[in-house]
PDB file of N, CA and C in Angstrom:
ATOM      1  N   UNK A   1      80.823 -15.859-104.992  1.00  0.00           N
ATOM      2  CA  UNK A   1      80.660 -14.701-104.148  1.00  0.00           C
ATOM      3  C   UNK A   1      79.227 -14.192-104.299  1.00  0.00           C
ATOM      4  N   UNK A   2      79.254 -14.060-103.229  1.00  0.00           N
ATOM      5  CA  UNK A   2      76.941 -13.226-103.132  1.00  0.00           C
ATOM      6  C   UNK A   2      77.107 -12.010-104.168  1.00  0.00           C
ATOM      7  N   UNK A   3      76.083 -11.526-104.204  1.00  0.00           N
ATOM      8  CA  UNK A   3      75.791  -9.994-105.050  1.00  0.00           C
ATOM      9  C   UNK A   3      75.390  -9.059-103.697  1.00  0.00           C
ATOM     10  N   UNK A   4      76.144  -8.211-103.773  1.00  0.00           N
ATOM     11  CA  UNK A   4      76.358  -6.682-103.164  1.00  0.00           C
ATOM     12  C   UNK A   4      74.971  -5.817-103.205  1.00  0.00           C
ATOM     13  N   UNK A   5      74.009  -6.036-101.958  1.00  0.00           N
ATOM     14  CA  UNK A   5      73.156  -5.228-101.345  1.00  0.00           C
ATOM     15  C   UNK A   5      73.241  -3.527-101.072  1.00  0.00           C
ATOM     16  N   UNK A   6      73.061  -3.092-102.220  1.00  0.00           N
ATOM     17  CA  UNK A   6      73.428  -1.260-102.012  1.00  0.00           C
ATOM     18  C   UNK A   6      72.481  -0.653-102.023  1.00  0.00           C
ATOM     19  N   UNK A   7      71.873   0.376-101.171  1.00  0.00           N
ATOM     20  CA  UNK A   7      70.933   1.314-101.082  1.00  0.00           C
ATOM     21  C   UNK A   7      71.318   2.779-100.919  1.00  0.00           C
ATOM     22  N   UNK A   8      71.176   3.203-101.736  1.00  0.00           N
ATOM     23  CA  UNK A   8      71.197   5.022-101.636  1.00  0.00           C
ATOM     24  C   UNK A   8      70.990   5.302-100.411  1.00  0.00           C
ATOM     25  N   UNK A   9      71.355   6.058 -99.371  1.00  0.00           N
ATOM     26  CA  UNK A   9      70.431   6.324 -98.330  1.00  0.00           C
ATOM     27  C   UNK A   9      70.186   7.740 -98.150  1.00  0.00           C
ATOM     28  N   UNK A  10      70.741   8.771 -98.888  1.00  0.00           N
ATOM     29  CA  UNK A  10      70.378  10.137 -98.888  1.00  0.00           C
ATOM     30  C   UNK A  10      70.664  10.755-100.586  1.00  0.00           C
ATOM     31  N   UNK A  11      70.340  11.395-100.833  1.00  0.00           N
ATOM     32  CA  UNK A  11      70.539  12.027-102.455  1.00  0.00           C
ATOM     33  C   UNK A  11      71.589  13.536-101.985  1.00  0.00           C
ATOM     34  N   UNK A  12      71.203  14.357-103.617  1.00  0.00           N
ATOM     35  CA  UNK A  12      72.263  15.635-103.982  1.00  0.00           C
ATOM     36  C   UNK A  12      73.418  15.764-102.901  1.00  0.00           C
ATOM     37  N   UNK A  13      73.620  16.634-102.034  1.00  0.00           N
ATOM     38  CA  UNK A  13      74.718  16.810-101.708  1.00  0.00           C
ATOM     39  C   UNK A  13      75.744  16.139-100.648  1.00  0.00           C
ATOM     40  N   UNK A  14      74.504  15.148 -99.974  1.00  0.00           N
ATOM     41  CA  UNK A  14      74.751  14.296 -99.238  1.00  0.00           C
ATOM     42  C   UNK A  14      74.703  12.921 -98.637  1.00  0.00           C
ATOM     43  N   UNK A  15      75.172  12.791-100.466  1.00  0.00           N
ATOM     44  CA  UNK A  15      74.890  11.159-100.855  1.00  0.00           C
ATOM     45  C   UNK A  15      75.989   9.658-100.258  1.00  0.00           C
ATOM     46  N   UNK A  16      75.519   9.452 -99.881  1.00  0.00           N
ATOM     47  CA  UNK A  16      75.714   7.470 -99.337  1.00  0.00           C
ATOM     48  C   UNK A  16      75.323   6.622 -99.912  1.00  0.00           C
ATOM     49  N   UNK A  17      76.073   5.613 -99.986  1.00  0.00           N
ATOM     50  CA  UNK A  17      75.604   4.186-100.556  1.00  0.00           C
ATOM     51  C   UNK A  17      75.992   3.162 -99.316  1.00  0.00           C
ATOM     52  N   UNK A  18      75.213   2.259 -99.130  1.00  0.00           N
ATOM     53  CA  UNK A  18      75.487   1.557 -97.838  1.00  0.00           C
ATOM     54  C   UNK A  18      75.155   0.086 -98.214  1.00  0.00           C
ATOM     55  N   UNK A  19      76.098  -0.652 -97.926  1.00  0.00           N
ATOM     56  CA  UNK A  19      76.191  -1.972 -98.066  1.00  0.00           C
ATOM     57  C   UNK A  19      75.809  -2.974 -96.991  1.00  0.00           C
ATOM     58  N   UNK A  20      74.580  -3.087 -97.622  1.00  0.00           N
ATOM     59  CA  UNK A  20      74.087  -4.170 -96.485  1.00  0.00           C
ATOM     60  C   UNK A  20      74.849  -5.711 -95.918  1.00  0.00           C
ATOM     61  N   UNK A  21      75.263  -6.253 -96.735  1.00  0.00           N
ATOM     62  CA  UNK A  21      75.988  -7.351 -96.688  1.00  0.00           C
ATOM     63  C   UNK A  21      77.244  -8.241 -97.030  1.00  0.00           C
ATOM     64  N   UNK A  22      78.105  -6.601 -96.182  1.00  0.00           N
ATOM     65  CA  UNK A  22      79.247  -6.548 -96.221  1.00  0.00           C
ATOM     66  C   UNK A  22      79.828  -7.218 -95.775  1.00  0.00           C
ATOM     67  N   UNK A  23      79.886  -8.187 -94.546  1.00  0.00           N
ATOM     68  CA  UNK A  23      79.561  -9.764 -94.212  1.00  0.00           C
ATOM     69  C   UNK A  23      80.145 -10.360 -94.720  1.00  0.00           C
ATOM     70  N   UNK A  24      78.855 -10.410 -95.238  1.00  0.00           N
ATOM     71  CA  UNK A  24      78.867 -12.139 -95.919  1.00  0.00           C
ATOM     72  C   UNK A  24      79.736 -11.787 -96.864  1.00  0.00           C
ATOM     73  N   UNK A  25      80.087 -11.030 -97.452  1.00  0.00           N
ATOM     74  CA  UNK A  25      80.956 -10.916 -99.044  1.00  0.00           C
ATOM     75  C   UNK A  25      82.453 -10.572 -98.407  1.00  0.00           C
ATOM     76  N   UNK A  26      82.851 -10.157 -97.313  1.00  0.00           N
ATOM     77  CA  UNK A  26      83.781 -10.405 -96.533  1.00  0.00           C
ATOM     78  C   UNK A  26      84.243 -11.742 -96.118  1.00  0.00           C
ATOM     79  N   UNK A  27      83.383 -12.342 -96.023  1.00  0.00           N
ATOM     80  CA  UNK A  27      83.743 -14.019 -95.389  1.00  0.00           C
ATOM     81  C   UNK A  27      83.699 -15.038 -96.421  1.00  0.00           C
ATOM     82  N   UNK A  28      83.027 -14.493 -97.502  1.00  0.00           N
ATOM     83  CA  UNK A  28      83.128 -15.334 -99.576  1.00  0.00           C
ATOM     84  C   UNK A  28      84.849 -14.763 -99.683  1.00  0.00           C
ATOM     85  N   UNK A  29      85.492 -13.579 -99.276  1.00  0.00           N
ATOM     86  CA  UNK A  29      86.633 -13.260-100.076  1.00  0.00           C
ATOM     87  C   UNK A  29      87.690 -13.682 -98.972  1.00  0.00           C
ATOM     88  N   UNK A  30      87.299 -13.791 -97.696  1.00  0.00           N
ATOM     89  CA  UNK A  30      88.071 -14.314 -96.926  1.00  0.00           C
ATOM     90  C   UNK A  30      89.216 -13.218 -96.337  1.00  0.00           C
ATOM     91  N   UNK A  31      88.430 -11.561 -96.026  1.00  0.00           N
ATOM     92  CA  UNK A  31      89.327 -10.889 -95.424  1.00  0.00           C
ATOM     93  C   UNK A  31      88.220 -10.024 -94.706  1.00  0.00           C
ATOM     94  N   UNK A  32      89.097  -9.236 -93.733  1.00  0.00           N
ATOM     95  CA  UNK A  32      88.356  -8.666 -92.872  1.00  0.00           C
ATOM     96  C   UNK A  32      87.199  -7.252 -93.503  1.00  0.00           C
ATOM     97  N   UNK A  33      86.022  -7.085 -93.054  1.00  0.00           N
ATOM     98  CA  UNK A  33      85.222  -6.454 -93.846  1.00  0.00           C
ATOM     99  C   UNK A  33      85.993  -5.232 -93.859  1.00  0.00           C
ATOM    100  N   UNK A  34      86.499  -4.177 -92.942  1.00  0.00           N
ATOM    101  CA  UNK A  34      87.440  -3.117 -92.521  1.00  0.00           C
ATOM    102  C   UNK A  34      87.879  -3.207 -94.115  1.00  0.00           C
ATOM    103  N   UNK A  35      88.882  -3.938 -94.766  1.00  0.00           N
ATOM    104  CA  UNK A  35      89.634  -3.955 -95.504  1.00  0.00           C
ATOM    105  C   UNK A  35      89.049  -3.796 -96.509  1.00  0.00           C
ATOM    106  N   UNK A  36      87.524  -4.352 -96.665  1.00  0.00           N
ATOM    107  CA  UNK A  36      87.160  -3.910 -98.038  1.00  0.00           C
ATOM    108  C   UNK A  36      86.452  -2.759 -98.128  1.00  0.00           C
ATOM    109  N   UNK A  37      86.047  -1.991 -96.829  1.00  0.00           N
ATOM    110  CA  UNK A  37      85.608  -1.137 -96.944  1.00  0.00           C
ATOM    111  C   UNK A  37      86.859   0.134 -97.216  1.00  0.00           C
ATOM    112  N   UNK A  38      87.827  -0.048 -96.894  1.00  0.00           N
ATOM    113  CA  UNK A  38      88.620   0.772 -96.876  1.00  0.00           C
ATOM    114  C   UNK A  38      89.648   0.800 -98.682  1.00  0.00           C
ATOM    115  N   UNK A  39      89.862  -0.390 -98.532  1.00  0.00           N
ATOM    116  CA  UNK A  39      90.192  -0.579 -99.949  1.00  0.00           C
ATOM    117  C   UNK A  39      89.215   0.333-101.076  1.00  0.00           C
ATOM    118  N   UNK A  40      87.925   0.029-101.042  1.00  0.00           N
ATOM    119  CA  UNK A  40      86.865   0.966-101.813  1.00  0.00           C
ATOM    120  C   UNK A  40      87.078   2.209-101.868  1.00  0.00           C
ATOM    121  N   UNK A  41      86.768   2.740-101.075  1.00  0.00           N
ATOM    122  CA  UNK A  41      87.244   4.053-100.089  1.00  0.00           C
ATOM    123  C   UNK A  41      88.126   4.604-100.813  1.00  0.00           C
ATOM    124  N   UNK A  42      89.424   3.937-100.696  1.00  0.00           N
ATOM    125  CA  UNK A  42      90.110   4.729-101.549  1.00  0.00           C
ATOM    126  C   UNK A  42      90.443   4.607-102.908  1.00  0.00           C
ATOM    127  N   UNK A  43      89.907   3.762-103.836  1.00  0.00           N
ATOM    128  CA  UNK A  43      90.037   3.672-104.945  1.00  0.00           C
ATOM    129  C   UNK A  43      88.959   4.424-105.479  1.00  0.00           C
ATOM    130  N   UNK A  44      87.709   4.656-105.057  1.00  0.00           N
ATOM    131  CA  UNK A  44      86.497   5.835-105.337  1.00  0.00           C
ATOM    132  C   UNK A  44      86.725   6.824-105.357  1.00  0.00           C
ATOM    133  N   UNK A  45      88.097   7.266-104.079  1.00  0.00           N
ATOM    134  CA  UNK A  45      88.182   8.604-103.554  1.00  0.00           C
ATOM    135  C   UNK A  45      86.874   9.138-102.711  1.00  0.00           C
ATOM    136  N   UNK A  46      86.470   8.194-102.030  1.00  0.00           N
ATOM    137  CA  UNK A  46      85.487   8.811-101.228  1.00  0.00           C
ATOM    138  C   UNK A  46      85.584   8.564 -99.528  1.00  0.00           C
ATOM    139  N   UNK A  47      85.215   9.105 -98.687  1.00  0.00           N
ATOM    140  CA  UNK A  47      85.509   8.747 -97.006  1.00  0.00           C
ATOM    141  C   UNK A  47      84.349   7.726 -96.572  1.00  0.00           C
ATOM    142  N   UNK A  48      84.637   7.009 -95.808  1.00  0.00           N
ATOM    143  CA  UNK A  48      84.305   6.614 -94.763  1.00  0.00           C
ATOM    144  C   UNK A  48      83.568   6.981 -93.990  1.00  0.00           C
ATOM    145  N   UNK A  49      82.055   6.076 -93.522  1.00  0.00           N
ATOM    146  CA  UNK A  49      81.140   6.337 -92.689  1.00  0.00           C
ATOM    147  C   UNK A  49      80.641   5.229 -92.052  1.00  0.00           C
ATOM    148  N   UNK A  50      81.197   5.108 -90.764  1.00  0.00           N
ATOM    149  CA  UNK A  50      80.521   4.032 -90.259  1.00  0.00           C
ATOM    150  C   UNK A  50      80.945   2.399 -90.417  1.00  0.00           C
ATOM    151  N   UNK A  51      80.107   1.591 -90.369  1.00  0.00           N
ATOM    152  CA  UNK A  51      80.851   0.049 -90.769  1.00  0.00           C
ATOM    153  C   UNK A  51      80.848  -0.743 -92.362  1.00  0.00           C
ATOM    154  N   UNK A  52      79.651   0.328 -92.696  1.00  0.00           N
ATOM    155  CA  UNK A  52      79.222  -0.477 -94.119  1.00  0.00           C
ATOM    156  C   UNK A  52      78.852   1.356 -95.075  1.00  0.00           C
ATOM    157  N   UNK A  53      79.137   2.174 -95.054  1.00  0.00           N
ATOM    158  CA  UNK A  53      78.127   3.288 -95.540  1.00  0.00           C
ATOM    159  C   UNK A  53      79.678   3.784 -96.426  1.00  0.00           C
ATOM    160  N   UNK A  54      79.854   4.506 -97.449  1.00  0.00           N
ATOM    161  CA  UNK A  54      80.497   5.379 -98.263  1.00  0.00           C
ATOM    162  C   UNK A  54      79.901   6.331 -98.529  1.00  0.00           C
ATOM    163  N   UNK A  55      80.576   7.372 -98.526  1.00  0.00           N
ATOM    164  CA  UNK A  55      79.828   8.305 -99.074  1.00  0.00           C
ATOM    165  C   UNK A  55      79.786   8.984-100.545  1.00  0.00           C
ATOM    166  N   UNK A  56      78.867   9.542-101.131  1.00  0.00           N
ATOM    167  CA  UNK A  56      79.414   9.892-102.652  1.00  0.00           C
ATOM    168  C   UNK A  56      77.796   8.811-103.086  1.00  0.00           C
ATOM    169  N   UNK A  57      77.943   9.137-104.688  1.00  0.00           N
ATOM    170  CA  UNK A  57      76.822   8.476-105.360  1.00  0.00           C
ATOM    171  C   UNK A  57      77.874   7.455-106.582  1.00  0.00           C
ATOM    172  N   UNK A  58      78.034   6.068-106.218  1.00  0.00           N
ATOM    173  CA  UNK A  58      78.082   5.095-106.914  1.00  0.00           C
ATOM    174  C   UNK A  58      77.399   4.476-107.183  1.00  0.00           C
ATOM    175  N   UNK A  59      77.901   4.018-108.777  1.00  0.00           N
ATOM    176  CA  UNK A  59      77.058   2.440-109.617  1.00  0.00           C
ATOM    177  C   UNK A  59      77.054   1.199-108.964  1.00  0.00           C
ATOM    178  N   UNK A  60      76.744   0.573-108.798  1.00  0.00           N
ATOM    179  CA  UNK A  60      77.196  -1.072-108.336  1.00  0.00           C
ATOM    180  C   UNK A  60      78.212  -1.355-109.100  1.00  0.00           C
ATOM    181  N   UNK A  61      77.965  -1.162-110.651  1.00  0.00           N
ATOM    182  CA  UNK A  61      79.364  -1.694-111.527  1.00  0.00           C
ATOM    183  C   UNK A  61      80.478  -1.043-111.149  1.00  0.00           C
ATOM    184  N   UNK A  62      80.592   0.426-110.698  1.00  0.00           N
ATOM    185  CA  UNK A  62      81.701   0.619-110.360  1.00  0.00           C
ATOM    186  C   UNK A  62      82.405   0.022-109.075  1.00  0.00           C
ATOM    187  N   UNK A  63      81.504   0.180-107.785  1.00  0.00           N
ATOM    188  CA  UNK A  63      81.767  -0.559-106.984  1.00  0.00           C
ATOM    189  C   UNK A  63      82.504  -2.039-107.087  1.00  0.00           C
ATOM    190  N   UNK A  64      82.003  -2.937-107.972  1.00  0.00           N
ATOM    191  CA  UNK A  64      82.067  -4.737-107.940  1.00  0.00           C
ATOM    192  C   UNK A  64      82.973  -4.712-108.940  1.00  0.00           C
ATOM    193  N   UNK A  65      83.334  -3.317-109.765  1.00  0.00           N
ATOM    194  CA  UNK A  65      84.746  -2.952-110.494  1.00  0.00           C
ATOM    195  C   UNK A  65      85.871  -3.077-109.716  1.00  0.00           C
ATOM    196  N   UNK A  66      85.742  -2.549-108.383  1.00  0.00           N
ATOM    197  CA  UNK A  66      86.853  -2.071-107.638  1.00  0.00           C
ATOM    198  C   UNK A  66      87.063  -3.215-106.703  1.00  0.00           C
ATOM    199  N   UNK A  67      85.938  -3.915-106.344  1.00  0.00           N
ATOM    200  CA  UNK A  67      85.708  -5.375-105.684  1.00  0.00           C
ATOM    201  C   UNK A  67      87.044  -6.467-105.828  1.00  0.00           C
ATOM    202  N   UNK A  68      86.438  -6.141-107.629  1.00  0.00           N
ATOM    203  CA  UNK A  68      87.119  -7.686-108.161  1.00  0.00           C
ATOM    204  C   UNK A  68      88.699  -7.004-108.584  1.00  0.00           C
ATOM    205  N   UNK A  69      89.384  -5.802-108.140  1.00  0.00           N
ATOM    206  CA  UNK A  69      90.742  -5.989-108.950  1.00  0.00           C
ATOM    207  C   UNK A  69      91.503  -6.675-107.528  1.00  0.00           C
TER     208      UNK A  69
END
């Protein structure tokens, strides 16, 4: 599986992390990207923005924590 492209895209109160290549790591796990974005989503406890964006300030480790269960 690739390594997970994450960029901060705003700080303090109105923080995002956005996954660039949600893709390709969708088509390595062999399910629809929707699903992993949503799966995340709610194991973070955070909403939904868009096709690739979460909102909230995550680690990568936590993220590729929640990836791999």
């Amino acid at each position: 599986m690739r390594k997970m492209n994450l960029k901060q895209e705003s700080r303090l109160n109105g923080a995002k992390i956005n996954i660039f290549n949600i893709d390709d790591i969708a088509y390595d796990l062999r399910v629809p990207p929707l699903s992993i974005m949503k799966w995340m989503s709610t194991e973070l406890g955070a909403n939904l923005e868009g096709h690739s964006i979460i909102k909230g300030n995550h680690t990568y480790e936590s993220m590729l924590k929640q990836l791999d269960k």
